[in-house]
N, C-alpha and C. Protein backbone atom coordinates (compact mmCIF):
# COMPACT_ATOMS: atom_id res chain seq x y z
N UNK A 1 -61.64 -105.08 -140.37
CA UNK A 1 -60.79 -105.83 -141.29
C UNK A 1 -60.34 -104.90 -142.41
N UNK A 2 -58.67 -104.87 -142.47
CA UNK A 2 -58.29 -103.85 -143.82
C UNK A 2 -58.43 -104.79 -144.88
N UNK A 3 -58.80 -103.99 -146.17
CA UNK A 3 -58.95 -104.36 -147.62
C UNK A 3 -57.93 -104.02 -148.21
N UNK A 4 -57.40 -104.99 -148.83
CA UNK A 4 -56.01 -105.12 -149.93
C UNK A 4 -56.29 -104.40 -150.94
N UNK A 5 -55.71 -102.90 -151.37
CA UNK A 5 -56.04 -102.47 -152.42
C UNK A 5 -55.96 -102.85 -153.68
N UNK A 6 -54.97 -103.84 -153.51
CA UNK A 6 -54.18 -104.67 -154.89
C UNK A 6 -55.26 -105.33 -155.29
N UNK A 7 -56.23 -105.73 -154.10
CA UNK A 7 -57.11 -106.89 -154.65
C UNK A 7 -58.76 -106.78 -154.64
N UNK A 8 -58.74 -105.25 -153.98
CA UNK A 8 -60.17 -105.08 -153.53
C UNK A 8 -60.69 -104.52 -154.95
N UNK A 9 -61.87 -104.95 -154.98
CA UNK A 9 -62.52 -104.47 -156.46
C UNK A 9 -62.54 -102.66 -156.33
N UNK A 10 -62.57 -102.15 -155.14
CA UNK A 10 -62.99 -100.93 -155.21
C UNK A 10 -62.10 -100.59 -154.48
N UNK A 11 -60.56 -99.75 -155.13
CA UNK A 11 -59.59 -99.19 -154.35
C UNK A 11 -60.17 -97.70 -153.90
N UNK A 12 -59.81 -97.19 -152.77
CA UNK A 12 -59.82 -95.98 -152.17
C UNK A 12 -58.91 -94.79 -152.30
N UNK A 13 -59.31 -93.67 -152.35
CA UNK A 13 -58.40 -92.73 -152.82
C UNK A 13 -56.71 -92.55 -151.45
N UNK A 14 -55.83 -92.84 -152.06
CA UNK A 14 -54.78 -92.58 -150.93
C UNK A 14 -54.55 -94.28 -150.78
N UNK A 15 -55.19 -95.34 -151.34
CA UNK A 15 -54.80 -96.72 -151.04
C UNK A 15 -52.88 -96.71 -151.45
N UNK A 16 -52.82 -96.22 -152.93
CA UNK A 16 -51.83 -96.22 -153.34
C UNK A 16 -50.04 -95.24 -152.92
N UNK A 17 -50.83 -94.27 -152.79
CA UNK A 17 -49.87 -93.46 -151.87
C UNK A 17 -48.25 -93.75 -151.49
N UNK A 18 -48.10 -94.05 -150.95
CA UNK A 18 -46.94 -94.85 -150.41
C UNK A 18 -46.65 -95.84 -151.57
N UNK A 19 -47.15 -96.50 -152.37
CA UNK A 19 -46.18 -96.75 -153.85
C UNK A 19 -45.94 -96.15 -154.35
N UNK A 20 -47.03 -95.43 -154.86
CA UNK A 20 -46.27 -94.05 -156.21
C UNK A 20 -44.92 -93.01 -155.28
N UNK A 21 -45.19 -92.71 -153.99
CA UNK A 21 -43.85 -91.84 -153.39
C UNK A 21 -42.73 -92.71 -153.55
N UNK A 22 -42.55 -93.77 -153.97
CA UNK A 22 -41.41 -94.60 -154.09
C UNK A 22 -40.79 -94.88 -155.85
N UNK A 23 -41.93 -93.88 -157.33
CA UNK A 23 -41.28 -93.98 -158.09
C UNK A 23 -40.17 -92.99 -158.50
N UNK A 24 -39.60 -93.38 -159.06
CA UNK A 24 -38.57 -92.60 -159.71
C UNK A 24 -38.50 -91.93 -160.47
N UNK A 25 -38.61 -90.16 -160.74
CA UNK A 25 -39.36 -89.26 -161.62
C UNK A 25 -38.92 -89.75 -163.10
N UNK A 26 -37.95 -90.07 -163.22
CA UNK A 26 -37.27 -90.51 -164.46
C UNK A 26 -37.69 -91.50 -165.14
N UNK A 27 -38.54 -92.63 -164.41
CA UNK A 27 -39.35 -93.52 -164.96
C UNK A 27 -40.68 -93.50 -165.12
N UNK A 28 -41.20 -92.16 -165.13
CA UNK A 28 -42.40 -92.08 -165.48
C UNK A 28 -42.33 -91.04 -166.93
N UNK A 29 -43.35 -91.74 -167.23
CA UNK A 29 -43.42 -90.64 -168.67
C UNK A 29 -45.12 -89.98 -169.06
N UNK A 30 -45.37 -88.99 -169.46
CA UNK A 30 -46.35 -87.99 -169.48
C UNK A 30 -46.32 -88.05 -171.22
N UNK A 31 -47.85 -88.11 -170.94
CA UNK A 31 -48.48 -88.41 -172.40
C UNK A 31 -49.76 -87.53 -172.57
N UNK A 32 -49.95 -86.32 -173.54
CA UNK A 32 -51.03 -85.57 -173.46
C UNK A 32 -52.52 -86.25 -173.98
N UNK A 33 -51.93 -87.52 -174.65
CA UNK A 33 -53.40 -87.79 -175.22
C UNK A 33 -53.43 -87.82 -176.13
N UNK A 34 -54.98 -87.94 -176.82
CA UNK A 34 -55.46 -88.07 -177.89
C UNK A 34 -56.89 -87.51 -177.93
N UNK A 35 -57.16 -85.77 -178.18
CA UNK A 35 -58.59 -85.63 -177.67
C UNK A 35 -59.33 -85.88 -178.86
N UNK A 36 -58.88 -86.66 -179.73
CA UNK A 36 -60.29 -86.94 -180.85
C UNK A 36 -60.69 -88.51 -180.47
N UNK A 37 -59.82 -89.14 -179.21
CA UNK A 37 -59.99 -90.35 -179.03
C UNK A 37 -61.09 -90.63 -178.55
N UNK A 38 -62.04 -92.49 -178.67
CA UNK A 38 -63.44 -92.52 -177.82
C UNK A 38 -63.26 -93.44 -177.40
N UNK A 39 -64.16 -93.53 -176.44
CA UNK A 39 -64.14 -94.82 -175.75
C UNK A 39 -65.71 -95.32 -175.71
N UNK A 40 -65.38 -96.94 -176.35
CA UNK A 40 -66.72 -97.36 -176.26
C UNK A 40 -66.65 -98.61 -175.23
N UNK A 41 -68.27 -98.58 -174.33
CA UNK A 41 -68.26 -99.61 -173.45
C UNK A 41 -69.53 -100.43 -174.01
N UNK A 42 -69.38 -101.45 -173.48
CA UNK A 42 -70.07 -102.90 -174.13
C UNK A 42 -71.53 -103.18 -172.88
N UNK A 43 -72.50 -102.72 -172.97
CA UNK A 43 -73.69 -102.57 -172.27
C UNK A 43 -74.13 -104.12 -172.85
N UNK A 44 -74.37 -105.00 -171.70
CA UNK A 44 -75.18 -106.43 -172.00
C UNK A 44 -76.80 -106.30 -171.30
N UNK A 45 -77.36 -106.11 -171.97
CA UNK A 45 -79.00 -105.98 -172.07
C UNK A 45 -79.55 -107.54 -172.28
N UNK A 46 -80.53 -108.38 -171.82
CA UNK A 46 -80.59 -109.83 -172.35
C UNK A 46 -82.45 -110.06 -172.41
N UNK A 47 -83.02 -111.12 -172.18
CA UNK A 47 -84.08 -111.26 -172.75
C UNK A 47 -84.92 -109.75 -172.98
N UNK A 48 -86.03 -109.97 -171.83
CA UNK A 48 -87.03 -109.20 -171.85
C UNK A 48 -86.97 -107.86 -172.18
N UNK A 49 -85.87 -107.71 -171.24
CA UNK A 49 -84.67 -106.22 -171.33
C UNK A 49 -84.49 -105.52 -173.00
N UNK A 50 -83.95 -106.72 -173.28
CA UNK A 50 -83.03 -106.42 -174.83
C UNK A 50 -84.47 -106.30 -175.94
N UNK A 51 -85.48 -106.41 -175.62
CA UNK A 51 -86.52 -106.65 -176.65
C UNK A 51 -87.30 -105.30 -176.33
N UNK A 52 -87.16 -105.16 -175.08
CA UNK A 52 -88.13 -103.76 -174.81
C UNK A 52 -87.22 -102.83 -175.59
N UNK A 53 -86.02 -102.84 -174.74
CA UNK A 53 -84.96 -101.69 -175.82
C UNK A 53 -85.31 -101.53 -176.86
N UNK A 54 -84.68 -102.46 -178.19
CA UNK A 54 -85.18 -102.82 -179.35
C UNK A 54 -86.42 -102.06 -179.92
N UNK A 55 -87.58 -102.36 -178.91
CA UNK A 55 -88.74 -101.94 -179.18
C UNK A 55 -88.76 -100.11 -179.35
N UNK A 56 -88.40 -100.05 -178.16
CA UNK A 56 -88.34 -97.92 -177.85
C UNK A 56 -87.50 -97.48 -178.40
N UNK A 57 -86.43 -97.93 -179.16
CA UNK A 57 -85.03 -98.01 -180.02
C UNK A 57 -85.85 -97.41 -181.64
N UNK A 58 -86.83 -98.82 -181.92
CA UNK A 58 -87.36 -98.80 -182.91
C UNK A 58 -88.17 -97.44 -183.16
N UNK A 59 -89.45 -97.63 -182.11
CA UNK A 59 -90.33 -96.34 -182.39
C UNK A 59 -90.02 -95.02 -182.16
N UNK A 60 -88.71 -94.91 -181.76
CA UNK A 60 -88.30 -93.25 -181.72
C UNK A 60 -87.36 -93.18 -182.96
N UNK A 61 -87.29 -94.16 -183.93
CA UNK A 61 -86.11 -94.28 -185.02
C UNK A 61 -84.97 -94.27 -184.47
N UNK A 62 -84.56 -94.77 -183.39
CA UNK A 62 -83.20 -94.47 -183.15
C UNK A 62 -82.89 -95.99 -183.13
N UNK A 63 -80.87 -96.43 -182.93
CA UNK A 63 -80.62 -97.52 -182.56
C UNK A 63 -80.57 -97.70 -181.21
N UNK A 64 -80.72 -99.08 -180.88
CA UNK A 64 -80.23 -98.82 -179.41
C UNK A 64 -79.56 -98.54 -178.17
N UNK A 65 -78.12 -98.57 -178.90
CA UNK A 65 -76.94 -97.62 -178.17
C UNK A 65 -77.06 -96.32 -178.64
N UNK A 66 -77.63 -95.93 -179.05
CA UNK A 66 -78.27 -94.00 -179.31
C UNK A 66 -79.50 -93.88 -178.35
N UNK A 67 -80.11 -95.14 -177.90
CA UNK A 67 -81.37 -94.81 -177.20
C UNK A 67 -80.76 -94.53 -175.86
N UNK A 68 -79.72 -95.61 -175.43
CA UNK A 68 -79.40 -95.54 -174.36
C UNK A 68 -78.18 -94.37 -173.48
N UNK A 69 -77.34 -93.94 -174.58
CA UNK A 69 -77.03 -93.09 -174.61
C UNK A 69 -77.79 -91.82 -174.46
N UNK A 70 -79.07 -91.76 -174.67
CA UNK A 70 -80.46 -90.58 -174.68
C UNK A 70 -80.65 -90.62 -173.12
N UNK A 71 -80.65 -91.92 -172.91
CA UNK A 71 -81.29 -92.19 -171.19
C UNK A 71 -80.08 -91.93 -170.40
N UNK A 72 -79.13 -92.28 -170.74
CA UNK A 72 -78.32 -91.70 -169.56
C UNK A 72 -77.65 -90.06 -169.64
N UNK A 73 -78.10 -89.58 -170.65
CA UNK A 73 -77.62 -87.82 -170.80
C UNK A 73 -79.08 -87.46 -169.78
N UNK A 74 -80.19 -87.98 -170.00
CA UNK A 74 -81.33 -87.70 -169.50
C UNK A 74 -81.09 -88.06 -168.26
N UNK A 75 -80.82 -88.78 -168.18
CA UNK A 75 -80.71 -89.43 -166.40
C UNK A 75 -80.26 -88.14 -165.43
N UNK A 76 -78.56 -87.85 -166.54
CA UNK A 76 -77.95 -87.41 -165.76
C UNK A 76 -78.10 -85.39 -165.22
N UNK A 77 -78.98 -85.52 -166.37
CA UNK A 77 -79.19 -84.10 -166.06
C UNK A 77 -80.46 -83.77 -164.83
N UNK A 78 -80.90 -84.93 -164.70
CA UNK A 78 -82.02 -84.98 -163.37
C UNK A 78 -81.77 -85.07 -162.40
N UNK A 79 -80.23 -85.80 -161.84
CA UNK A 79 -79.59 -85.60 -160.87
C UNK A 79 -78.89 -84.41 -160.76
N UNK A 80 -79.02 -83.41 -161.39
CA UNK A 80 -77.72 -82.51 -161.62
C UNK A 80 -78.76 -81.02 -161.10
């Protein structure tokens, strides 16, 4: 069974392909950015979860989006 890229939660690289060869160079426009820009994402942590955080948040003095931010630089350097 094919998956609708339009609609599948998880598009595939090359889903799109064949639309973008159909824009018109003239209607696209190129934008360098903003590299002092950030992006923040909204982590939902809830009972038991959110209290342990809190807790290991507390006793290392940190907050808890600094803790968690700690765990995933840590994470990621263990896979690496």
């Amino acid at each position: 069974m094919n998956k609708d890229p339009w609609t599948n939660a998880d598009p595939q690289p090359g889903d799109f392909d064949v639309d973008l060869a159909t824009i018109d160079a003239r209607n696209v426009e190129f934008h360098e950015g903003n590299p002092d820009a950030t992006l923040k994402i909204l982590v939902s942590v809830e009972g038991e979860d959110a209290e342990r955080l809190e807790r290991i948040a507390e006793a290392r003095g940190k907050k808890p989006g600094d803790l968690v931010a700690e765990l995933l630089r840590d994470a990621e350097r263990s896979v690496a």
